[in-house]
PDB file of N, CA and C in Angstrom:
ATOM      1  N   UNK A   1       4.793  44.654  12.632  1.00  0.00           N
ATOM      2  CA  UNK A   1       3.432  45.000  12.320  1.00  0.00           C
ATOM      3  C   UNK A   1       2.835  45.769  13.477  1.00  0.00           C
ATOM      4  N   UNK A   2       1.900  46.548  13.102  1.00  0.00           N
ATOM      5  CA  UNK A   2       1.366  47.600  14.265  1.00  0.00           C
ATOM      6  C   UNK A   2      -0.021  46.900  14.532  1.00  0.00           C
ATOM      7  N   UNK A   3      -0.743  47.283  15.521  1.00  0.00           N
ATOM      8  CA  UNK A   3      -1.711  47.027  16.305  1.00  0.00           C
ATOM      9  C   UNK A   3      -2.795  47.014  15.143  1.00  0.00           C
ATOM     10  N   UNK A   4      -3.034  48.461  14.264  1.00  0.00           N
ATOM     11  CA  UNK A   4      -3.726  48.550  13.585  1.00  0.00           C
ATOM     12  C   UNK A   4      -4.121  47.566  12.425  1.00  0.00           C
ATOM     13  N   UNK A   5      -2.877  47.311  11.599  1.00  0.00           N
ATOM     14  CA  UNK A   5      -2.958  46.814  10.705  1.00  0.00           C
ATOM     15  C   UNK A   5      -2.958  45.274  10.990  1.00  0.00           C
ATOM     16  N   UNK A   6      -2.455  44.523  12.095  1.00  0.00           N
ATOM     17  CA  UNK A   6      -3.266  43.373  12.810  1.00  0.00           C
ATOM     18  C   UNK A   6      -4.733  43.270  12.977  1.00  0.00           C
ATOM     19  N   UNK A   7      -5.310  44.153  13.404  1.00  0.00           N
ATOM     20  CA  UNK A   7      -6.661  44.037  14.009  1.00  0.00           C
ATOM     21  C   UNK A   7      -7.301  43.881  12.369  1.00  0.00           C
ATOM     22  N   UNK A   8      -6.695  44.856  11.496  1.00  0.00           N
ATOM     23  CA  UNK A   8      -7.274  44.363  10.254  1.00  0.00           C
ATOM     24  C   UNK A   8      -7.274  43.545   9.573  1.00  0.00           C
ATOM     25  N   UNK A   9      -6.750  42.625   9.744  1.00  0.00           N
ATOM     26  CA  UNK A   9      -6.135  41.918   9.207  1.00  0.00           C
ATOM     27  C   UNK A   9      -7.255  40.319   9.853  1.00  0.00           C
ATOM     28  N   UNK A  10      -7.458  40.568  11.161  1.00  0.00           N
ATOM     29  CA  UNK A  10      -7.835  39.934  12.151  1.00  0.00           C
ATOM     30  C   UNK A  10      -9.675  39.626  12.100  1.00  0.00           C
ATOM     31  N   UNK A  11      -9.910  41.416  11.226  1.00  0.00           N
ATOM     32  CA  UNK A  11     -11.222  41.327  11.302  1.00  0.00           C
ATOM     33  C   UNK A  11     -11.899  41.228   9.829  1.00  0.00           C
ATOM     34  N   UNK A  12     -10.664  40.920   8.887  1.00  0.00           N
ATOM     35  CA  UNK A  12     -11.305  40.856   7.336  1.00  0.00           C
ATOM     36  C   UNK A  12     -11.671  39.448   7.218  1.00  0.00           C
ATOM     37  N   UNK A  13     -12.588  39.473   6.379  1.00  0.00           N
ATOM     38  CA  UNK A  13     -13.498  38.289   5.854  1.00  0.00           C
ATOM     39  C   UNK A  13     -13.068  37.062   5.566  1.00  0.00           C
ATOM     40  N   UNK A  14     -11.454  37.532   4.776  1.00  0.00           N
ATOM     41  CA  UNK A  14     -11.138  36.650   3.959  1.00  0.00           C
ATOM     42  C   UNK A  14      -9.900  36.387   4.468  1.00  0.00           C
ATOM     43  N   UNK A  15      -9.241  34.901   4.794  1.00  0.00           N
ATOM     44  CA  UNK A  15      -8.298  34.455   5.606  1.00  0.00           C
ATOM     45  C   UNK A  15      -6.758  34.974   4.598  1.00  0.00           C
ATOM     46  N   UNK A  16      -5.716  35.303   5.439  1.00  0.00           N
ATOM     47  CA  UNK A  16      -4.649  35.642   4.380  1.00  0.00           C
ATOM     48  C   UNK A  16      -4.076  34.533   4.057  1.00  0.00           C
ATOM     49  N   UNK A  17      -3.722  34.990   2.888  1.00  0.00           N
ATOM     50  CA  UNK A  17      -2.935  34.240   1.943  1.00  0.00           C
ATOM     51  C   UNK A  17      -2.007  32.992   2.049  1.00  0.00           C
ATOM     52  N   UNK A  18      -2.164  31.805   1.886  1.00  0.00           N
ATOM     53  CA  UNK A  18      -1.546  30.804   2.159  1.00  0.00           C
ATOM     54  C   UNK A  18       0.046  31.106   1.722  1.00  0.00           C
ATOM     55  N   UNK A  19       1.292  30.163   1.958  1.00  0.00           N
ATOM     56  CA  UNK A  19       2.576  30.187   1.386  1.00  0.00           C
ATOM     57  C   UNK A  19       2.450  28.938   0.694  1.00  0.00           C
ATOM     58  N   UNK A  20       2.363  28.790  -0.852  1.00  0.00           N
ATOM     59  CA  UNK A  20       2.137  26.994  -1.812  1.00  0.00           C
ATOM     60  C   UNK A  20       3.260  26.374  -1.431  1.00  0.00           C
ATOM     61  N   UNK A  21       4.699  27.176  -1.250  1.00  0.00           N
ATOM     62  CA  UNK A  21       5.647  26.680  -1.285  1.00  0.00           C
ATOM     63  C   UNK A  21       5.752  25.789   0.014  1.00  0.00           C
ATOM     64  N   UNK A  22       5.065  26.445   1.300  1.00  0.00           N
ATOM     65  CA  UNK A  22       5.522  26.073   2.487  1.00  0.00           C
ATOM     66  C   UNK A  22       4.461  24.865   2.990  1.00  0.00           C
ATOM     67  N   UNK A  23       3.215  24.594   2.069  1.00  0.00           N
ATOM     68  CA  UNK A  23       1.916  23.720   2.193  1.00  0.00           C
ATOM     69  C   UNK A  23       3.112  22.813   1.716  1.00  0.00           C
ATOM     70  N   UNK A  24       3.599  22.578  -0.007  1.00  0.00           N
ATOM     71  CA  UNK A  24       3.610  21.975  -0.461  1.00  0.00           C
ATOM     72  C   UNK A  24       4.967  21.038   0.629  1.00  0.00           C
ATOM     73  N   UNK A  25       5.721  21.738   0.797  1.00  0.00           N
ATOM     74  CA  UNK A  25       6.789  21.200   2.020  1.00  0.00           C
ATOM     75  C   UNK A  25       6.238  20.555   2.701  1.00  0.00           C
ATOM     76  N   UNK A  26       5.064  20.983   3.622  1.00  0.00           N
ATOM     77  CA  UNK A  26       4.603  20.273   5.039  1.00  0.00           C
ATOM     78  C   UNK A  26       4.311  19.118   4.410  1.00  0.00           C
ATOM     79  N   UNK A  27       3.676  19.226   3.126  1.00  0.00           N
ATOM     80  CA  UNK A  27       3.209  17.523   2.608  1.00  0.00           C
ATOM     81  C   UNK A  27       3.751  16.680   2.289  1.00  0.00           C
ATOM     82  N   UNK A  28       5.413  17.398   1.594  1.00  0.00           N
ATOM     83  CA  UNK A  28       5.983  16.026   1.204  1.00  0.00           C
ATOM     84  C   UNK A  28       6.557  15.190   2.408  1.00  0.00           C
ATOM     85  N   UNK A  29       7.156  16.497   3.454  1.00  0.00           N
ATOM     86  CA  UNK A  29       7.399  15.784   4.963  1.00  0.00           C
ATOM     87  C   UNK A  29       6.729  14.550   5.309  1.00  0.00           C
ATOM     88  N   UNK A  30       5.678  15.223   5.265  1.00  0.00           N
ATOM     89  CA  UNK A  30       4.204  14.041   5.812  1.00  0.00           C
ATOM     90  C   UNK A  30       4.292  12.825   4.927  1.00  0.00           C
ATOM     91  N   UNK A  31       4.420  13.176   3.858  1.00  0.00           N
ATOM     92  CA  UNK A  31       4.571  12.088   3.135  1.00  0.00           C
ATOM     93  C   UNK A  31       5.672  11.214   2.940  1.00  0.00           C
ATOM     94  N   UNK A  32       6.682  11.588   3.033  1.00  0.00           N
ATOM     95  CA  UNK A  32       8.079  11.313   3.230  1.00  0.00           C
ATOM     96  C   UNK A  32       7.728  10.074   4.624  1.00  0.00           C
ATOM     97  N   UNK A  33       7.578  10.394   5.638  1.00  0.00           N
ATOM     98  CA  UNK A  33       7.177   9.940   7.321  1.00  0.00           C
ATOM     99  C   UNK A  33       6.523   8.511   6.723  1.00  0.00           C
ATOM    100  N   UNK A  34       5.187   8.771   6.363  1.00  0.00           N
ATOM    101  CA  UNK A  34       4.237   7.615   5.852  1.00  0.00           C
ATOM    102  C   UNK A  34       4.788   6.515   4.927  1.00  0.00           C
ATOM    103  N   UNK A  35       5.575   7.128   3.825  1.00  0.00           N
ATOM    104  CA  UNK A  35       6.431   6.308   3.157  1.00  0.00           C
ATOM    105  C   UNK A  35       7.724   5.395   3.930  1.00  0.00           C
ATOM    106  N   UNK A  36       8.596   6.126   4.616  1.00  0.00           N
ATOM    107  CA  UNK A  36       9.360   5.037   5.480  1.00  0.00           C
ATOM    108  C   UNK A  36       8.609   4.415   6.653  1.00  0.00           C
ATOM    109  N   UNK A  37       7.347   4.672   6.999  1.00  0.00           N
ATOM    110  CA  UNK A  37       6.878   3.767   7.711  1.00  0.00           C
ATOM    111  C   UNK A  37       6.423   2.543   7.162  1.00  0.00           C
ATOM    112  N   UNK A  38       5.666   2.789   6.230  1.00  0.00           N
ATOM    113  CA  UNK A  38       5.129   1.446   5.052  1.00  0.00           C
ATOM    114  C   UNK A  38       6.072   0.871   4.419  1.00  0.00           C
ATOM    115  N   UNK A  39       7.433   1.170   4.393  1.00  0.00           N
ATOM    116  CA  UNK A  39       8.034   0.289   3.782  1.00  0.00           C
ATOM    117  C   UNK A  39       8.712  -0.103   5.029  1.00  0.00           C
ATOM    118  N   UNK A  40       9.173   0.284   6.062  1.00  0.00           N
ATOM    119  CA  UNK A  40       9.650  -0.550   7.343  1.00  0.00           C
ATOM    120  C   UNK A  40       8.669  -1.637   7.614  1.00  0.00           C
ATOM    121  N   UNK A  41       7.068  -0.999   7.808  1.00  0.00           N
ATOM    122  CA  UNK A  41       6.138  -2.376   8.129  1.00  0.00           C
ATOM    123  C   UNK A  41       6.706  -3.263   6.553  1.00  0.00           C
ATOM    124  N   UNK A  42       6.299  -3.052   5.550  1.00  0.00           N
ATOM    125  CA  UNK A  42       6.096  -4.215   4.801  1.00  0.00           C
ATOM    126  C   UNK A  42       7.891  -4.898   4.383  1.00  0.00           C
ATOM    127  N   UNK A  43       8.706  -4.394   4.953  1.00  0.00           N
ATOM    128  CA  UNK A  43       9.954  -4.971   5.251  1.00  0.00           C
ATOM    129  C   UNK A  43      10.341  -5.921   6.690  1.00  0.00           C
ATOM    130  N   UNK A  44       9.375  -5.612   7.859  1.00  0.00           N
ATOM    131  CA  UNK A  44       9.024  -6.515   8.970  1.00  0.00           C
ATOM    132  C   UNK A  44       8.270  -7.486   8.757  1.00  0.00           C
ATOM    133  N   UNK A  45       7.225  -7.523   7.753  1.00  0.00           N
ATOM    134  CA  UNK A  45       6.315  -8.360   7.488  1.00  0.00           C
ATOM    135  C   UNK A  45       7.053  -9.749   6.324  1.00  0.00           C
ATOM    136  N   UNK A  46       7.772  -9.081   5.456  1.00  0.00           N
ATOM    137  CA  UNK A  46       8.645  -9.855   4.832  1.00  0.00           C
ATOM    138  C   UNK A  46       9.398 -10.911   5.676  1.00  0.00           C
ATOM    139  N   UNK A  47      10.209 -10.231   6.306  1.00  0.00           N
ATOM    140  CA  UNK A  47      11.288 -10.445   7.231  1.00  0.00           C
ATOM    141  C   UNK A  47      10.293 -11.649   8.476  1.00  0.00           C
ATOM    142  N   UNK A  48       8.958 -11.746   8.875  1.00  0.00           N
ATOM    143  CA  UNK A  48       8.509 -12.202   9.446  1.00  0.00           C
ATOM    144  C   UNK A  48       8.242 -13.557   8.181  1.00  0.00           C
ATOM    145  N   UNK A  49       7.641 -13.541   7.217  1.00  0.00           N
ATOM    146  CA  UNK A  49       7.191 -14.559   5.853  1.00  0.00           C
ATOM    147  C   UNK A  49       8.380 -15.420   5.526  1.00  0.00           C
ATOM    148  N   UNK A  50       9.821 -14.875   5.778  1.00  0.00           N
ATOM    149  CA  UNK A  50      11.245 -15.508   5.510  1.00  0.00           C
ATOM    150  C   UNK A  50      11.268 -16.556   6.511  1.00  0.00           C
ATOM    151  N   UNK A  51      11.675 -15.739   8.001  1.00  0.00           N
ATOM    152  CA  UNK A  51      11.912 -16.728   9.111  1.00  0.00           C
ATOM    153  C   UNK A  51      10.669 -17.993   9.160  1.00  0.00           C
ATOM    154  N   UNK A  52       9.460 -17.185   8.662  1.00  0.00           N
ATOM    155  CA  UNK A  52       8.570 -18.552   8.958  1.00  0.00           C
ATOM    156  C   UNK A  52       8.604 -19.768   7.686  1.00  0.00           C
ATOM    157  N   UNK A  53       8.889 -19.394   6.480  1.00  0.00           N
ATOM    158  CA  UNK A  53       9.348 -20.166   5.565  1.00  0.00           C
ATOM    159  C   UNK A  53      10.492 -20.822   6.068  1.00  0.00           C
ATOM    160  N   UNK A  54      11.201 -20.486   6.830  1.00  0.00           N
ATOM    161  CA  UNK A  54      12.530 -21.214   6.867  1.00  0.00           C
ATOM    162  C   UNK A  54      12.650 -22.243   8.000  1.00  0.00           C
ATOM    163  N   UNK A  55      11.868 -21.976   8.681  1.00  0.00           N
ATOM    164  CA  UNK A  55      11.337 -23.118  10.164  1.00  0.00           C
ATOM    165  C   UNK A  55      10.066 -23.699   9.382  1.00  0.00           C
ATOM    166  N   UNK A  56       9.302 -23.751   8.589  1.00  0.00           N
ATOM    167  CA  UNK A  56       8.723 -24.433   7.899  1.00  0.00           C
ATOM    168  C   UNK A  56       8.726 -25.329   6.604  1.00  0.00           C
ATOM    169  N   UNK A  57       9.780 -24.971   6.113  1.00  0.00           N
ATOM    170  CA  UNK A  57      10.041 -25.747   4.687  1.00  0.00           C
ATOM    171  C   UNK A  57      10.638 -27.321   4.703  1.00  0.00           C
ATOM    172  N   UNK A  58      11.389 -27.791   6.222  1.00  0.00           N
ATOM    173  CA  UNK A  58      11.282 -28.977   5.965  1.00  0.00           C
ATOM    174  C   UNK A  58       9.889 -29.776   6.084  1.00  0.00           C
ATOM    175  N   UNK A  59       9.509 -29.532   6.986  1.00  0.00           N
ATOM    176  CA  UNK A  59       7.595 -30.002   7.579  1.00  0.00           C
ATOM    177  C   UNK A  59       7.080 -30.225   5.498  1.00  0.00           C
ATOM    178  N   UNK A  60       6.983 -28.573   4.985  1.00  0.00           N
ATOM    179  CA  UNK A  60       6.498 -28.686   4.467  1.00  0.00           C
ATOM    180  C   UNK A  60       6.897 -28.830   2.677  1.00  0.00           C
ATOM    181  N   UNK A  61       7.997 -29.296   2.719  1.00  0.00           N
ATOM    182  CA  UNK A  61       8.892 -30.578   1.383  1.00  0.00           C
ATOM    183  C   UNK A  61       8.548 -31.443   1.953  1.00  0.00           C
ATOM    184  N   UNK A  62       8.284 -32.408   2.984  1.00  0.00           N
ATOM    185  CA  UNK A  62       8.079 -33.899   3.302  1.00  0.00           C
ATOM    186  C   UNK A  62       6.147 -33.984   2.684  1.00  0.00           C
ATOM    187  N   UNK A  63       5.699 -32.749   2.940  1.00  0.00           N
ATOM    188  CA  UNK A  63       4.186 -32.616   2.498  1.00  0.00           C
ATOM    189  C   UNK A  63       3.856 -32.902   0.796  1.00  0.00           C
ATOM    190  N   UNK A  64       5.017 -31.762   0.490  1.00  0.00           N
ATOM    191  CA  UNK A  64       4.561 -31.516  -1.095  1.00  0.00           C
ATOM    192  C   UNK A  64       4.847 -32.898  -2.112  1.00  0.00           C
ATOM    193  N   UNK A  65       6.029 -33.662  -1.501  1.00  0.00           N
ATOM    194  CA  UNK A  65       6.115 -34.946  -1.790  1.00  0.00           C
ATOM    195  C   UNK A  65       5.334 -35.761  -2.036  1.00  0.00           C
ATOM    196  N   UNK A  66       4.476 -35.907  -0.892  1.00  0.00           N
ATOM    197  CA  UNK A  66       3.784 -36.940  -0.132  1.00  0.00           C
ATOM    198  C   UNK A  66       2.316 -36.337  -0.459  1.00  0.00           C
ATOM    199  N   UNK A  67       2.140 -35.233  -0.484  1.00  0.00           N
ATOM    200  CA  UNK A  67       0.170 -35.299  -1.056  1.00  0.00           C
ATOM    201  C   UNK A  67       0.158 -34.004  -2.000  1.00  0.00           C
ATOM    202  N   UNK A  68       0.966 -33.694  -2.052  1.00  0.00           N
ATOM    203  CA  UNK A  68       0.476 -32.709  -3.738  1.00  0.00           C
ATOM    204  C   UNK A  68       1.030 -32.638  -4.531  1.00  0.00           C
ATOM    205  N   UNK A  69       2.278 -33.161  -4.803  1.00  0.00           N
ATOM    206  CA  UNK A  69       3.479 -33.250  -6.047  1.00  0.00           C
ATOM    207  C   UNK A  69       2.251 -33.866  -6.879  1.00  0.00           C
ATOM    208  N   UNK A  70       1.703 -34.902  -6.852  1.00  0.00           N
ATOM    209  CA  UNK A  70       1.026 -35.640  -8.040  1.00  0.00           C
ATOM    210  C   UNK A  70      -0.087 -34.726  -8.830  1.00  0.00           C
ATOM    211  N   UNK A  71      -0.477 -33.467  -7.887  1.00  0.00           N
ATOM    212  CA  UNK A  71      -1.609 -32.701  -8.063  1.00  0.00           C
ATOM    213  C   UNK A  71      -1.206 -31.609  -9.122  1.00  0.00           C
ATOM    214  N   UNK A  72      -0.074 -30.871  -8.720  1.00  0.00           N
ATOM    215  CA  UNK A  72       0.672 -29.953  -9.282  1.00  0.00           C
ATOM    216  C   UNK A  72       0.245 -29.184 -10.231  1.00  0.00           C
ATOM    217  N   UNK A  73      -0.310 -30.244 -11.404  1.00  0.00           N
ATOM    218  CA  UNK A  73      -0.641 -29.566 -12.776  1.00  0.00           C
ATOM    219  C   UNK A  73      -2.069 -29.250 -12.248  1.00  0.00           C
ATOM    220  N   UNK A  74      -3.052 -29.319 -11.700  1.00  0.00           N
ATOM    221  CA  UNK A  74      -3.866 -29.615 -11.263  1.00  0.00           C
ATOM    222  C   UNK A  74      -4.468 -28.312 -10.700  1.00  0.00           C
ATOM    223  N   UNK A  75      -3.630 -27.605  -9.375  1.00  0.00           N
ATOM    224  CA  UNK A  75      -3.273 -26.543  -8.800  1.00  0.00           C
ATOM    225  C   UNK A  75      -2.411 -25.726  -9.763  1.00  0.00           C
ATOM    226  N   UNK A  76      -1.584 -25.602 -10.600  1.00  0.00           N
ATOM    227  CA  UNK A  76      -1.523 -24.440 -11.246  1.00  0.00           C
ATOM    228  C   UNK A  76      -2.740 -24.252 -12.806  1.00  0.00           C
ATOM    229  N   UNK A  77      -3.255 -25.174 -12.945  1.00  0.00           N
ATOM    230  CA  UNK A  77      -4.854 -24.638 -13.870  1.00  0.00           C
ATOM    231  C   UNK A  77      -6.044 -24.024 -12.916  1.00  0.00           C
ATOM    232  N   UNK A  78      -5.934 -24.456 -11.934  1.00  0.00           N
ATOM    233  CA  UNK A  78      -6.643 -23.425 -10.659  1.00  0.00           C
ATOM    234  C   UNK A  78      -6.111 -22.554 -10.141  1.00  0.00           C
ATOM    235  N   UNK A  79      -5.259 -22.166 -10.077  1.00  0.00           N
ATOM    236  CA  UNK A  79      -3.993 -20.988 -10.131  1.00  0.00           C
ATOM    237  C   UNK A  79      -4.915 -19.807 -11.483  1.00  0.00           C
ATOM    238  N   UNK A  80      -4.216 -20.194 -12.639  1.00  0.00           N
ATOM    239  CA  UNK A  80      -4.384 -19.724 -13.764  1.00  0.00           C
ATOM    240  C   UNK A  80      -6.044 -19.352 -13.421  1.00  0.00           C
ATOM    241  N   UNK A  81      -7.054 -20.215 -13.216  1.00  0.00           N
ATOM    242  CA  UNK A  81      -8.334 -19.738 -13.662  1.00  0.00           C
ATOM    243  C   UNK A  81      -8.665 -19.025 -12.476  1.00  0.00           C
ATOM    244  N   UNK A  82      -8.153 -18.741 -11.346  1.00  0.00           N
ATOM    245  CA  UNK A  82      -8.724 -18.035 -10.526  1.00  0.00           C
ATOM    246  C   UNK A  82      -7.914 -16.600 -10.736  1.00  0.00           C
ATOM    247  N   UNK A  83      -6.368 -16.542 -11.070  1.00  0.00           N
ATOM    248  CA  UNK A  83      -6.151 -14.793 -11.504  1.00  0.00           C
ATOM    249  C   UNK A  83      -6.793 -14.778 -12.617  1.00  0.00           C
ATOM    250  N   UNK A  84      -7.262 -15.606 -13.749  1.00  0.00           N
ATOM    251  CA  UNK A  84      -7.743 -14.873 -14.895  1.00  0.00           C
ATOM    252  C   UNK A  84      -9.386 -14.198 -14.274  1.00  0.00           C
ATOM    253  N   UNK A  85      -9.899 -14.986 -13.282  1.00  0.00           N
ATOM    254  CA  UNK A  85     -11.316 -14.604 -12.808  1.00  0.00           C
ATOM    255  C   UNK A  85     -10.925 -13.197 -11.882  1.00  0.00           C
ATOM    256  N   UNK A  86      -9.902 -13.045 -11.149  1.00  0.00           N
ATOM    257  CA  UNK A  86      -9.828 -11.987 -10.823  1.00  0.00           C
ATOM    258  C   UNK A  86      -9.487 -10.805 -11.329  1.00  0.00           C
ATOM    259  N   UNK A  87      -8.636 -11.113 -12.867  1.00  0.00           N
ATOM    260  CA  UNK A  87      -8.367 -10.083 -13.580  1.00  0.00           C
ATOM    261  C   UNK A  87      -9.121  -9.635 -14.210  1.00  0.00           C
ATOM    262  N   UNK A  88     -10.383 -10.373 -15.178  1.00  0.00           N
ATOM    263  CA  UNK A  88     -10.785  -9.839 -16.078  1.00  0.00           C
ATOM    264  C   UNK A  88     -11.494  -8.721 -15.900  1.00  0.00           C
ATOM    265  N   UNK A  89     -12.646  -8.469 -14.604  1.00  0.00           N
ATOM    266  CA  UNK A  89     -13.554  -7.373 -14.390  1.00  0.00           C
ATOM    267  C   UNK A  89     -12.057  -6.189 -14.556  1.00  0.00           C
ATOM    268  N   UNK A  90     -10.961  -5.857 -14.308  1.00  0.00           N
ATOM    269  CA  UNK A  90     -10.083  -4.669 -14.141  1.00  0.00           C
ATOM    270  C   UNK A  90      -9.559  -4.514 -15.632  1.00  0.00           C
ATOM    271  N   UNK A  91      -9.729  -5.496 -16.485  1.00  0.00           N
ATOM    272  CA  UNK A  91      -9.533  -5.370 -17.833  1.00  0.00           C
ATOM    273  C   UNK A  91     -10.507  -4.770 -19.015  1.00  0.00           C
ATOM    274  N   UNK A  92     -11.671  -5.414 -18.401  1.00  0.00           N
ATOM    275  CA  UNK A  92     -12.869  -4.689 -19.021  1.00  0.00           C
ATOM    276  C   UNK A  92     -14.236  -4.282 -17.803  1.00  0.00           C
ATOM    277  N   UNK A  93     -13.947  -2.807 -17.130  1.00  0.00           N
ATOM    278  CA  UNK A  93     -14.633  -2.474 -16.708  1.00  0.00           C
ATOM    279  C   UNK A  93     -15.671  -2.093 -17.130  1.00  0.00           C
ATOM    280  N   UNK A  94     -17.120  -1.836 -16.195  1.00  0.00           N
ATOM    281  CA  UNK A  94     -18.194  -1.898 -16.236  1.00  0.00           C
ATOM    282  C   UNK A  94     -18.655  -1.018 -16.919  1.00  0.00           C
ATOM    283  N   UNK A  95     -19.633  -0.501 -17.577  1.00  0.00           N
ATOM    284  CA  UNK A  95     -19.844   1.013 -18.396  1.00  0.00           C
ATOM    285  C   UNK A  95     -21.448   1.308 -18.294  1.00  0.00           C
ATOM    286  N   UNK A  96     -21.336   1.958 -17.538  1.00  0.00           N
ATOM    287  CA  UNK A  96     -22.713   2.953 -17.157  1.00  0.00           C
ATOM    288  C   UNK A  96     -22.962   3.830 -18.816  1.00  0.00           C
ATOM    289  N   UNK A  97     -23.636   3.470 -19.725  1.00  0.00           N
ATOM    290  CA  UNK A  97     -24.009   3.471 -20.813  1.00  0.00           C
ATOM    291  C   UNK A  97     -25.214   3.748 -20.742  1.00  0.00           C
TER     292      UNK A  97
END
């Protein structure tokens, strides 16, 4: 490119022309990056929920025995009514009418 047709280029209004092909690349990169990071964290975080289940589960079978086995049915109808309370507003959303 010559001097000239730089400077024009340099001093027009309107920015040149993007490449879609080469945007759309930089993004999936980016996105690509973000994706194996979030699944490494939420594969460390797992991996952290295992080991602590597993140094915890005798402590806590001598528990479930001993003060909530009798409850059981008890805690899963409070189970049940608290996802149905959290589900329903996403089932029937609100309507600006």
């Amino acid at each position: 490119m010559d001097d000239a047709t730089l400077k024009s280029l340099l001093a027009a209004e309107a920015p040149p022309a993007s490449d879609p092909r080469f945007v759309v690349a930089v993004m999936a990169r980016i996105e690509q990056r973000r994706f194996l990071r979030e699944q490494a964290m939420t594969a460390g975080l797992a991996v952290c929920a295992m080991t602590l289940l597993a140094v915890l589960a005798p402590s806590l079978e001598i528990t479930w025995h001993d003060d909530f086995a009798p409850y059981a049915d008890n805690l899963a109808i409070l189970l049940v009514l608290m996802g149905t309370t959290l589900a329903v507003p996403y089932f029937f959303p609100a309507r600006n009418d």
